[in-house]
N, C-alpha and C. Protein backbone atom coordinates (compact mmCIF):
# COMPACT_ATOMS: atom_id res chain seq x y z
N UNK A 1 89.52 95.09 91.61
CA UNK A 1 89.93 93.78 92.10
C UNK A 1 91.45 93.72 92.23
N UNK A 2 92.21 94.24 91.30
CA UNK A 2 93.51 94.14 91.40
C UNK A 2 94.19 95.07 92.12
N UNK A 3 93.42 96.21 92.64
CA UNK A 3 93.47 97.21 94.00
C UNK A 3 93.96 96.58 95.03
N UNK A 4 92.39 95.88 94.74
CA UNK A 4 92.33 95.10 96.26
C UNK A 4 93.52 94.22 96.58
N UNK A 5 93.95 93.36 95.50
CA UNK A 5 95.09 92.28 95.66
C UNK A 5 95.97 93.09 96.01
N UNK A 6 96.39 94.10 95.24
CA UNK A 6 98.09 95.13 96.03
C UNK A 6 97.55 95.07 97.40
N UNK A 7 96.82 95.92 98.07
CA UNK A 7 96.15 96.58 98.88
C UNK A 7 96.85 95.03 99.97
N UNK A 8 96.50 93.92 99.81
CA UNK A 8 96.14 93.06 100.70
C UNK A 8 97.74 92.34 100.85
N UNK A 9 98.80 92.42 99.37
CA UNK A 9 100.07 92.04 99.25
C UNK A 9 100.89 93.62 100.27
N UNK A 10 100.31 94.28 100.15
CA UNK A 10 101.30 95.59 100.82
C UNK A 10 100.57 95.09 102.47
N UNK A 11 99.72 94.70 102.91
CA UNK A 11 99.29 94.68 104.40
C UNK A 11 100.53 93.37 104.98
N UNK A 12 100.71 92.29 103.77
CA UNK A 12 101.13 91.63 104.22
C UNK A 12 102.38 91.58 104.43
N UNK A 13 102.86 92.31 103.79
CA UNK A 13 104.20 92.75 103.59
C UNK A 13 104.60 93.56 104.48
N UNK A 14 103.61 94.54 104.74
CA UNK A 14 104.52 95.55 105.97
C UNK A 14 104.11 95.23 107.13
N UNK A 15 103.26 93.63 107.74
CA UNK A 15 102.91 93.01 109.12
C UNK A 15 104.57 92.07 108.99
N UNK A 16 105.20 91.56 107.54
CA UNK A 16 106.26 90.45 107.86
C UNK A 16 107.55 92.03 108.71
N UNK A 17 107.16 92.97 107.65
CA UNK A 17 108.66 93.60 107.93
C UNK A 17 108.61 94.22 109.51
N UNK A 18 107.59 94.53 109.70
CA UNK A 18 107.65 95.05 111.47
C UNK A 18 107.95 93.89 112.21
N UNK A 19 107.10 92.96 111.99
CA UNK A 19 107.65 91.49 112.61
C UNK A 19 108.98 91.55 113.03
N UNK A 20 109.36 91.45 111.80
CA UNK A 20 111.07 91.02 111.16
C UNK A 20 112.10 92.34 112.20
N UNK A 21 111.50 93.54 112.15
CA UNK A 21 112.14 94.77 112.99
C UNK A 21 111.87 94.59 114.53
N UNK A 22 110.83 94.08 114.74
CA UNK A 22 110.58 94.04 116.23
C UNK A 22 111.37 92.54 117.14
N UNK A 23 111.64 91.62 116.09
CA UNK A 23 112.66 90.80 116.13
C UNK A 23 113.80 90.71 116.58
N UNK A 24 114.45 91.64 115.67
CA UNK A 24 115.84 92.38 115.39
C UNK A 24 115.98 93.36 116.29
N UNK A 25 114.77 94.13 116.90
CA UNK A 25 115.31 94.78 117.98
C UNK A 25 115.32 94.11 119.12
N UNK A 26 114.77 93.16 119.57
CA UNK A 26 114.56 92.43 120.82
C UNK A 26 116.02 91.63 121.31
N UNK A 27 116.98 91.41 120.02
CA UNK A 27 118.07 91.14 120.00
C UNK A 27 119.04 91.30 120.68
């Protein structure tokens, strides 16, 4: 269960940071 929670905190985390890069490159 607590797999799963990282598992689902790391998806969300590396959808904000590409976000955040694809952002910053559009700049």
């Amino acid at each position: 269960m607590i797999d799963q929670c990282l598992k689902s905190w790391y998806i969300i985390i590396c959808r904000k940071a590409s976000h955040t890069a694809e952002r910053f490159r559009n700049q």
